[in-house]
N, C-alpha and C. Protein backbone atom coordinates (compact mmCIF):
# COMPACT_ATOMS: atom_id res chain seq x y z
N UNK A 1 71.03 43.53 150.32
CA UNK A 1 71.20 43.70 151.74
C UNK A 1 72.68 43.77 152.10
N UNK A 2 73.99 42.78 151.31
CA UNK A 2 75.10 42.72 151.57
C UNK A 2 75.44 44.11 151.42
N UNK A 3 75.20 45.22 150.49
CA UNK A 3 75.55 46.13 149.85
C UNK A 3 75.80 46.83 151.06
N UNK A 4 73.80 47.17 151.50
CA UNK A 4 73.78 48.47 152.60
C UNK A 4 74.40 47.94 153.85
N UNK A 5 74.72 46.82 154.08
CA UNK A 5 75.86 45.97 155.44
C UNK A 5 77.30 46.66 155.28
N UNK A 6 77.67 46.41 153.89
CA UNK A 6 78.68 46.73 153.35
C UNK A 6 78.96 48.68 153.61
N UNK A 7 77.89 49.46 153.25
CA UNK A 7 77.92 50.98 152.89
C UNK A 7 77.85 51.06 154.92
N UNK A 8 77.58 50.26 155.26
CA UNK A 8 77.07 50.59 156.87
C UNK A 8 78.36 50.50 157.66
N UNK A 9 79.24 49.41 157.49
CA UNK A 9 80.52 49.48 158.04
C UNK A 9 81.24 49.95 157.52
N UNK A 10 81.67 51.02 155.73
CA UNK A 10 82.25 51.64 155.88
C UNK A 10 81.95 52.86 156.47
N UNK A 11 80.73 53.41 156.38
CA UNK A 11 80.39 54.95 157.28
C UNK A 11 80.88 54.58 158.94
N UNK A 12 80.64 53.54 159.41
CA UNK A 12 80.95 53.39 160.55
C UNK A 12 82.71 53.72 160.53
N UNK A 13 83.48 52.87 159.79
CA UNK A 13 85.00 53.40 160.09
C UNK A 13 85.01 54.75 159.65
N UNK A 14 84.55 55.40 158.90
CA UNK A 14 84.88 56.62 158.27
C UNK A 14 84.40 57.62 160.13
N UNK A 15 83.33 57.42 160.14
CA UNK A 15 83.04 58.22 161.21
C UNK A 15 84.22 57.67 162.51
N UNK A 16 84.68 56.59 162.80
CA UNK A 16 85.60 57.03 163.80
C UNK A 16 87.02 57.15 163.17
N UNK A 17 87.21 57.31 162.23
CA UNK A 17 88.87 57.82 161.44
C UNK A 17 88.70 59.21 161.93
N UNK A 18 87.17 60.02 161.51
CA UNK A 18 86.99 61.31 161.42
C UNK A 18 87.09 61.84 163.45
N UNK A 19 86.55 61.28 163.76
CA UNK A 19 86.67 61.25 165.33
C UNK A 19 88.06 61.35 166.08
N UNK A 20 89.01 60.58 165.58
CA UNK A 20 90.28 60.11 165.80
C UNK A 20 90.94 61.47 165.48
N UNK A 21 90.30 62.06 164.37
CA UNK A 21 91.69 62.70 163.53
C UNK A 21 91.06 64.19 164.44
N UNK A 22 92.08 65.50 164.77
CA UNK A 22 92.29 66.26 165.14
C UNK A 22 91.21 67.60 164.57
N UNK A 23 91.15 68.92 165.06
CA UNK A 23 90.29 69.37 164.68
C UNK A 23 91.19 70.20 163.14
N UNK A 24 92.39 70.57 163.54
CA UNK A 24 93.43 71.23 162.50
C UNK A 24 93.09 69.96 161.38
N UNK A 25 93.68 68.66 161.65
CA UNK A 25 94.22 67.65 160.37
C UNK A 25 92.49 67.46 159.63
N UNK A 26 90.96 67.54 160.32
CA UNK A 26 90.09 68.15 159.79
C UNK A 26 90.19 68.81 158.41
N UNK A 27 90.50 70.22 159.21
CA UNK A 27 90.40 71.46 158.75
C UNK A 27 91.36 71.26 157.00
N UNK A 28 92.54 70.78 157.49
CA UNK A 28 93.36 70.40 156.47
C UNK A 28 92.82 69.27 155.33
N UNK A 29 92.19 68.61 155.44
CA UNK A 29 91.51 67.58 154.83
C UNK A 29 90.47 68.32 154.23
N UNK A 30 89.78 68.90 154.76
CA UNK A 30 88.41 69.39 153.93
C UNK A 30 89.01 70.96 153.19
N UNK A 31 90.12 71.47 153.94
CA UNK A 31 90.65 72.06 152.41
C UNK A 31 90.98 71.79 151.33
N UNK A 32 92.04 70.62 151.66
CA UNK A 32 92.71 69.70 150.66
C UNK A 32 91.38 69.14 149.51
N UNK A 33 90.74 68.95 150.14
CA UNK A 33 89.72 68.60 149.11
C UNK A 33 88.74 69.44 148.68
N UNK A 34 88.32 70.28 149.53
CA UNK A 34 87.98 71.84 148.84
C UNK A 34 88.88 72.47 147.38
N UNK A 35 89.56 72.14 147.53
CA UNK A 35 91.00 72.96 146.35
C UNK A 35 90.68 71.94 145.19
N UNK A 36 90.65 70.55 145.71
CA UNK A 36 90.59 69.36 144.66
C UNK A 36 88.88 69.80 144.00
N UNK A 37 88.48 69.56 144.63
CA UNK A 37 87.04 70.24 144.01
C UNK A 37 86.71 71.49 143.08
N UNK A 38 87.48 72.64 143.66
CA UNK A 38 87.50 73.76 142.91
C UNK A 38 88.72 73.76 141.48
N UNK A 39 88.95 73.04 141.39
CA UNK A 39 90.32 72.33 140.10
C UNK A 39 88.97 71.69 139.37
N UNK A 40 88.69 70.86 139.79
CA UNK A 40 87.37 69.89 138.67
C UNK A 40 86.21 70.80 138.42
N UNK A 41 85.74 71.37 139.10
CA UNK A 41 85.01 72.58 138.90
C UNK A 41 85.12 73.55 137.47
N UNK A 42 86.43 73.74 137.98
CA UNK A 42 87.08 74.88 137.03
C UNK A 42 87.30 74.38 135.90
N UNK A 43 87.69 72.75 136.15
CA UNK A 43 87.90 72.29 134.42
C UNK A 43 86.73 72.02 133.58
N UNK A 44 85.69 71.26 134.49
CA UNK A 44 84.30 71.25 134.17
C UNK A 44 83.98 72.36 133.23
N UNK A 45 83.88 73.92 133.96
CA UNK A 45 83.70 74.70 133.26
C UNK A 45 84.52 74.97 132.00
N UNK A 46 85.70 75.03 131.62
CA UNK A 46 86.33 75.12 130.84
C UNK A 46 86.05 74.61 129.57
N UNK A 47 85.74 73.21 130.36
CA UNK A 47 85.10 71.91 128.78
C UNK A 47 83.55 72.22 128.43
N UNK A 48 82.37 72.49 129.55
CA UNK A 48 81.39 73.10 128.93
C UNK A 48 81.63 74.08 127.86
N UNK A 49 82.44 75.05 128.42
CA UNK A 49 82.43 76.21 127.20
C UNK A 49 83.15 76.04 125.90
N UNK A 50 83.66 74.85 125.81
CA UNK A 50 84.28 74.28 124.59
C UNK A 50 83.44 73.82 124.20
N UNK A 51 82.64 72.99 124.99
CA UNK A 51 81.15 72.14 124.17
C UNK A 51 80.51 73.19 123.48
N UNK A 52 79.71 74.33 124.42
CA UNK A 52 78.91 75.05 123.92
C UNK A 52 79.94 75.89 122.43
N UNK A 53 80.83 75.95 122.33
CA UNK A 53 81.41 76.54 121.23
C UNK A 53 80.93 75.73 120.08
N UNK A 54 81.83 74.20 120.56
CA UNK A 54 81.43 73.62 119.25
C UNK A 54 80.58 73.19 118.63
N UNK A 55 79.04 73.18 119.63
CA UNK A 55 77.75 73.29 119.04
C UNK A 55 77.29 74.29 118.31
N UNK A 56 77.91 75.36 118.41
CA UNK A 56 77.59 76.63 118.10
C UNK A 56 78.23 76.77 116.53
N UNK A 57 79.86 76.08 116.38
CA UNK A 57 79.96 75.96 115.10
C UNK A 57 79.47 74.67 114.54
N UNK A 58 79.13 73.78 114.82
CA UNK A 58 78.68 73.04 114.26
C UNK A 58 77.14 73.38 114.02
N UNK A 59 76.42 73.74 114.21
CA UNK A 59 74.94 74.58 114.16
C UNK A 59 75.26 75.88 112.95
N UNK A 60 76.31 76.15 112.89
CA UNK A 60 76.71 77.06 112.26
C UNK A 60 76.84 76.34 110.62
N UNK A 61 77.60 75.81 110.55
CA UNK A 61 78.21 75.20 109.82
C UNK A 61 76.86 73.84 109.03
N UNK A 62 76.27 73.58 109.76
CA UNK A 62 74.96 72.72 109.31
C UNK A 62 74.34 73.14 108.34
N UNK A 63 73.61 73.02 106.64
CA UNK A 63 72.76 73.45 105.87
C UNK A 63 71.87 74.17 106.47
N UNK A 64 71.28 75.06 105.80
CA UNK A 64 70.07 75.78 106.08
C UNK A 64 69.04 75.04 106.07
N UNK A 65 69.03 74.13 104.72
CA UNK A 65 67.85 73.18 104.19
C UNK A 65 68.20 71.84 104.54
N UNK A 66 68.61 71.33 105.31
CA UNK A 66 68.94 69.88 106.07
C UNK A 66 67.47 69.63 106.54
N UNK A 67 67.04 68.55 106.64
CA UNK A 67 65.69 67.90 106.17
C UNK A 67 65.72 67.85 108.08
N UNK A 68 64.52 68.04 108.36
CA UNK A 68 64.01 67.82 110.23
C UNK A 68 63.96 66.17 110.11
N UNK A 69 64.31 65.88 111.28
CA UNK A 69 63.98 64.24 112.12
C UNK A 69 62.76 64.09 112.24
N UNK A 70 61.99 63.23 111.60
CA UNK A 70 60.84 63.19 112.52
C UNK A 70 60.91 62.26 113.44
N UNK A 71 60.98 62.18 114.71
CA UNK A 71 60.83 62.00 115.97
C UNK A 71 60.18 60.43 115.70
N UNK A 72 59.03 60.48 115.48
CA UNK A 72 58.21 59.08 115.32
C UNK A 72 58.37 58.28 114.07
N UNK A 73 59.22 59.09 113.32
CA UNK A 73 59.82 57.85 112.23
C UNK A 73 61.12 57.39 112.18
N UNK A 74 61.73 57.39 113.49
CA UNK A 74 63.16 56.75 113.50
C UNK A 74 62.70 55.01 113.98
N UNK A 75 63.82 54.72 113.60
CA UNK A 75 63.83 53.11 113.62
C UNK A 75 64.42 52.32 114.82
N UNK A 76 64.09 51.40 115.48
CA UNK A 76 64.94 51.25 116.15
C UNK A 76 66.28 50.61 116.08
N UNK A 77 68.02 50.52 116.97
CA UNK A 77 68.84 50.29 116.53
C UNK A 77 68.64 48.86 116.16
N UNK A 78 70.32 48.72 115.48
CA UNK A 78 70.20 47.25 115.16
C UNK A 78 71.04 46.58 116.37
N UNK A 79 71.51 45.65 116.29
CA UNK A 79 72.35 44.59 116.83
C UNK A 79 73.79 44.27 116.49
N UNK A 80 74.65 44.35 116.74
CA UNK A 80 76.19 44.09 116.44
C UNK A 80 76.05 43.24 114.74
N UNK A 81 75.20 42.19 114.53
CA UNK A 81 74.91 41.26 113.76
C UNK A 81 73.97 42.52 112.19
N UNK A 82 73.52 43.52 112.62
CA UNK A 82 73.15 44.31 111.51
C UNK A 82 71.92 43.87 111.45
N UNK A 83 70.81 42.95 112.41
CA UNK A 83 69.63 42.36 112.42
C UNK A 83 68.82 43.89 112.92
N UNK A 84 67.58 44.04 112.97
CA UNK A 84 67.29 44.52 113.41
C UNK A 84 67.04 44.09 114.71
N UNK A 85 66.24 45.24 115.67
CA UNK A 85 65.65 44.61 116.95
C UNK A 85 64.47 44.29 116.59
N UNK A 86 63.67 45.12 115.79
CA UNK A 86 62.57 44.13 115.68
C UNK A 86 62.22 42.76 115.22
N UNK A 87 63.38 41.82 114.97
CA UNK A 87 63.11 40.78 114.79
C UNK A 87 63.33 39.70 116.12
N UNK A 88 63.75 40.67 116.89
CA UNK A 88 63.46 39.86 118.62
C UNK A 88 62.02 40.30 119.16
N UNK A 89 61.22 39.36 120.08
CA UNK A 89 60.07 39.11 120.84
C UNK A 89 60.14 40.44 120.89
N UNK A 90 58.51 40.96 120.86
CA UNK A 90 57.74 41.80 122.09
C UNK A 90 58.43 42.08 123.29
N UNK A 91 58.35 40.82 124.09
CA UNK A 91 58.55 40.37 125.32
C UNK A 91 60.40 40.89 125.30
N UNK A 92 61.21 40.67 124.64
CA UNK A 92 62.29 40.62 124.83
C UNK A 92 62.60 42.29 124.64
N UNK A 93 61.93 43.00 124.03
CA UNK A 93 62.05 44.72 123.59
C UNK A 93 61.71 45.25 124.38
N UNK A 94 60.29 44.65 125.36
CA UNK A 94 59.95 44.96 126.46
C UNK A 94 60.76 45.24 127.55
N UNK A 95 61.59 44.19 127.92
CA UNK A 95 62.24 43.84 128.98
C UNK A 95 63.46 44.87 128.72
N UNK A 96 64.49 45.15 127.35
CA UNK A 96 65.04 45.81 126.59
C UNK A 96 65.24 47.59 127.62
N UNK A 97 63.66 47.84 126.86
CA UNK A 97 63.18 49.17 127.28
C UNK A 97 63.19 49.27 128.81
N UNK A 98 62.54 48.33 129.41
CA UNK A 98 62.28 48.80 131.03
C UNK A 98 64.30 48.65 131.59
N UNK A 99 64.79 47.90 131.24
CA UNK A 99 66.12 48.24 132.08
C UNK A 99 66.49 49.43 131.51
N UNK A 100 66.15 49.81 130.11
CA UNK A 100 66.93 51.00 130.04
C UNK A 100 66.53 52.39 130.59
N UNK A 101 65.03 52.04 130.93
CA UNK A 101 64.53 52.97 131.69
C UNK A 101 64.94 52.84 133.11
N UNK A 102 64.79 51.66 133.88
CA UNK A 102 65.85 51.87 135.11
C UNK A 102 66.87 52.30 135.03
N UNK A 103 67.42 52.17 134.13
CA UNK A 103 69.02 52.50 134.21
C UNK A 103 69.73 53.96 134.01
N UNK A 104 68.07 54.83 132.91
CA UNK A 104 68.68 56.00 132.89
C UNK A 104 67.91 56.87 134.61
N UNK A 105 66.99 56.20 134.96
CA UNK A 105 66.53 56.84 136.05
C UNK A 105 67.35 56.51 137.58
N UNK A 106 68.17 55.36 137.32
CA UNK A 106 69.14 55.19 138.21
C UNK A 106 70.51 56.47 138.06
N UNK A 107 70.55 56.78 137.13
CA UNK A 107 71.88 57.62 136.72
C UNK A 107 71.61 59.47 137.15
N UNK A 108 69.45 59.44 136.80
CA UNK A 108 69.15 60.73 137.16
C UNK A 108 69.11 60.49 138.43
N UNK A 109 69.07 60.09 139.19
CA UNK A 109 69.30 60.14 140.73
C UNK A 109 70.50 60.07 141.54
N UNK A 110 71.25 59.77 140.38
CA UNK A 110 72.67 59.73 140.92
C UNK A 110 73.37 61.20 140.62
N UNK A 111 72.74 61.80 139.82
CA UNK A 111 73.03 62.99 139.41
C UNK A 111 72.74 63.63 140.25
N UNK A 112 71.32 63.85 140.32
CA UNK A 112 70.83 64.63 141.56
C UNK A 112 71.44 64.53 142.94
N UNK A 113 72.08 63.33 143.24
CA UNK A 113 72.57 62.97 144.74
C UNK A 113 74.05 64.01 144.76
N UNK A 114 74.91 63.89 143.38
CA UNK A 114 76.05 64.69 143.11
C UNK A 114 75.90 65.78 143.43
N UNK A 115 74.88 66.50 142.73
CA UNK A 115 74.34 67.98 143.13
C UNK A 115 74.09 68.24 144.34
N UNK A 116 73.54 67.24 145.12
CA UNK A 116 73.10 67.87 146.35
C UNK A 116 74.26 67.99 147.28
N UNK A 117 75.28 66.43 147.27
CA UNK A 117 76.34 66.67 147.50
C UNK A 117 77.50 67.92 147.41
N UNK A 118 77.15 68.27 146.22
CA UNK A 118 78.36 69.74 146.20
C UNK A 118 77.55 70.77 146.41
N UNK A 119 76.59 71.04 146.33
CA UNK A 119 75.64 72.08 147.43
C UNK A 119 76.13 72.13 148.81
N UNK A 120 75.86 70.80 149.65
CA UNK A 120 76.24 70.77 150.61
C UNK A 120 77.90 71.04 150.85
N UNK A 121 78.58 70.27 150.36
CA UNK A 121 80.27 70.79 150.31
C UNK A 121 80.49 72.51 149.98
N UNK A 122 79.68 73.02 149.14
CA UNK A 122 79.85 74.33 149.67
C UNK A 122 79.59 75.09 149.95
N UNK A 123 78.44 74.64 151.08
CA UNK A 123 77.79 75.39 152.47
C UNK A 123 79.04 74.99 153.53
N UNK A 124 79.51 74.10 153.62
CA UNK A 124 80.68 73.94 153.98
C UNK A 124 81.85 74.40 154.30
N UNK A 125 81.73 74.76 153.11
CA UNK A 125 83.38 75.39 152.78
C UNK A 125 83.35 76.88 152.23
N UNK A 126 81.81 77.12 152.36
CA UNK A 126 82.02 78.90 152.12
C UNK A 126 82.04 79.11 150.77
N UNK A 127 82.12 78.47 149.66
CA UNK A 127 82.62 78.25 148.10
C UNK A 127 80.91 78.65 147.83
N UNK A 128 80.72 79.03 146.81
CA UNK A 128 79.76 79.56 145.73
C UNK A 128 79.49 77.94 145.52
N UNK A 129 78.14 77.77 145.22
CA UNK A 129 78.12 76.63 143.91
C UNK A 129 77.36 77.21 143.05
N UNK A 130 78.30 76.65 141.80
CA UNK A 130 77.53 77.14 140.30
C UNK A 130 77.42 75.75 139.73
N UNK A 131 76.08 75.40 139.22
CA UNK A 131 75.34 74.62 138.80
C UNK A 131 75.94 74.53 137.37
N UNK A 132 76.83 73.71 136.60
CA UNK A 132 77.16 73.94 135.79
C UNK A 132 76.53 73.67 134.46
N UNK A 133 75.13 72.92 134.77
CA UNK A 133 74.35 72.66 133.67
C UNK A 133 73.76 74.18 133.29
N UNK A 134 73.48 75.64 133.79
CA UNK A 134 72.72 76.25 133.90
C UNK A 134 74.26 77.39 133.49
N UNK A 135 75.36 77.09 133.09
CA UNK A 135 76.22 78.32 133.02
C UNK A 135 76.02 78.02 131.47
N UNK A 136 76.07 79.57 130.42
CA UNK A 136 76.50 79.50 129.07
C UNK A 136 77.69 80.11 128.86
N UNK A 137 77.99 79.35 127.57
CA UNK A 137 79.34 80.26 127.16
C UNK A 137 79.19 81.66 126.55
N UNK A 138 80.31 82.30 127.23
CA UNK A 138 80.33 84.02 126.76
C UNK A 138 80.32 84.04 125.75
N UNK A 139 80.17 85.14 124.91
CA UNK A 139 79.79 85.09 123.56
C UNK A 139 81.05 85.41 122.90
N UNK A 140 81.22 85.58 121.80
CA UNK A 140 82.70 86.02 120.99
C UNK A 140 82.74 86.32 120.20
């Protein structure tokens, strides 16, 4: 509850800073950060297409005859100590799993909130958005 008290009085100052400030010093602000956006953007892309390269040589470069994962015969990790986990409770692997399932479904929603966010920033600002999970690298 402190949190959304907390998220509630800063939107409240933010909205009268934004009130206060002029329609130009606006305009200047949401460029200023339009430009800052289109810089991370651009580097974003830059480092995807380095990723996708070096998957590409590394996929390359991998045996032909390298043995498949099977999926349902991996183990689970160990512990700093080199124990396994299965020598902790049910109950405790249980508990284990469900935060880590909150935690990655806390992160996909935070993702999604990002996205929607720069969608909206550039309906905004007139800017294209390119979804950068969905761009590949050119070929070479």
């Amino acid at each position: 509850m402190q949190i959304l008290l907390d998220e509630n009085s800063e939107l409240r100052e933010e909205l009268e800073r934004l009130r206060q400030m002029s329609y130009n010093d606006r305009v200047k602000e949401s460029g200023a950060e339009n430009q800052i956006l289109r810089r991370r953007n651009g580097e974003l892309l830059i480092k995807n297409s380095e990723l996708m390269d070096e998957i590409e040589k590394i996929k390359k470069e991998a045996p032909l005859n390298a043995p498949k994962v099977n999926q349902t015969a991996l183990v689970r990790p160990q512990t700093a100590q080199g124990r396994p986990l299965e020598s902790f409770s049910n109950d405790t692997m249980e508990e284990v799993d469900r935060e880590l399932t909150d935690m990655l479904s806390a992160n996909q929603k935070r993702i999604h909130e990002l996205h929607q966010d720069l969608k909206q920033v550039s309906k905004i600002t007139d800017e294209p958005y390119i979804n950068v999970r969905k761009v590949r690298a050119a070929p070479r």
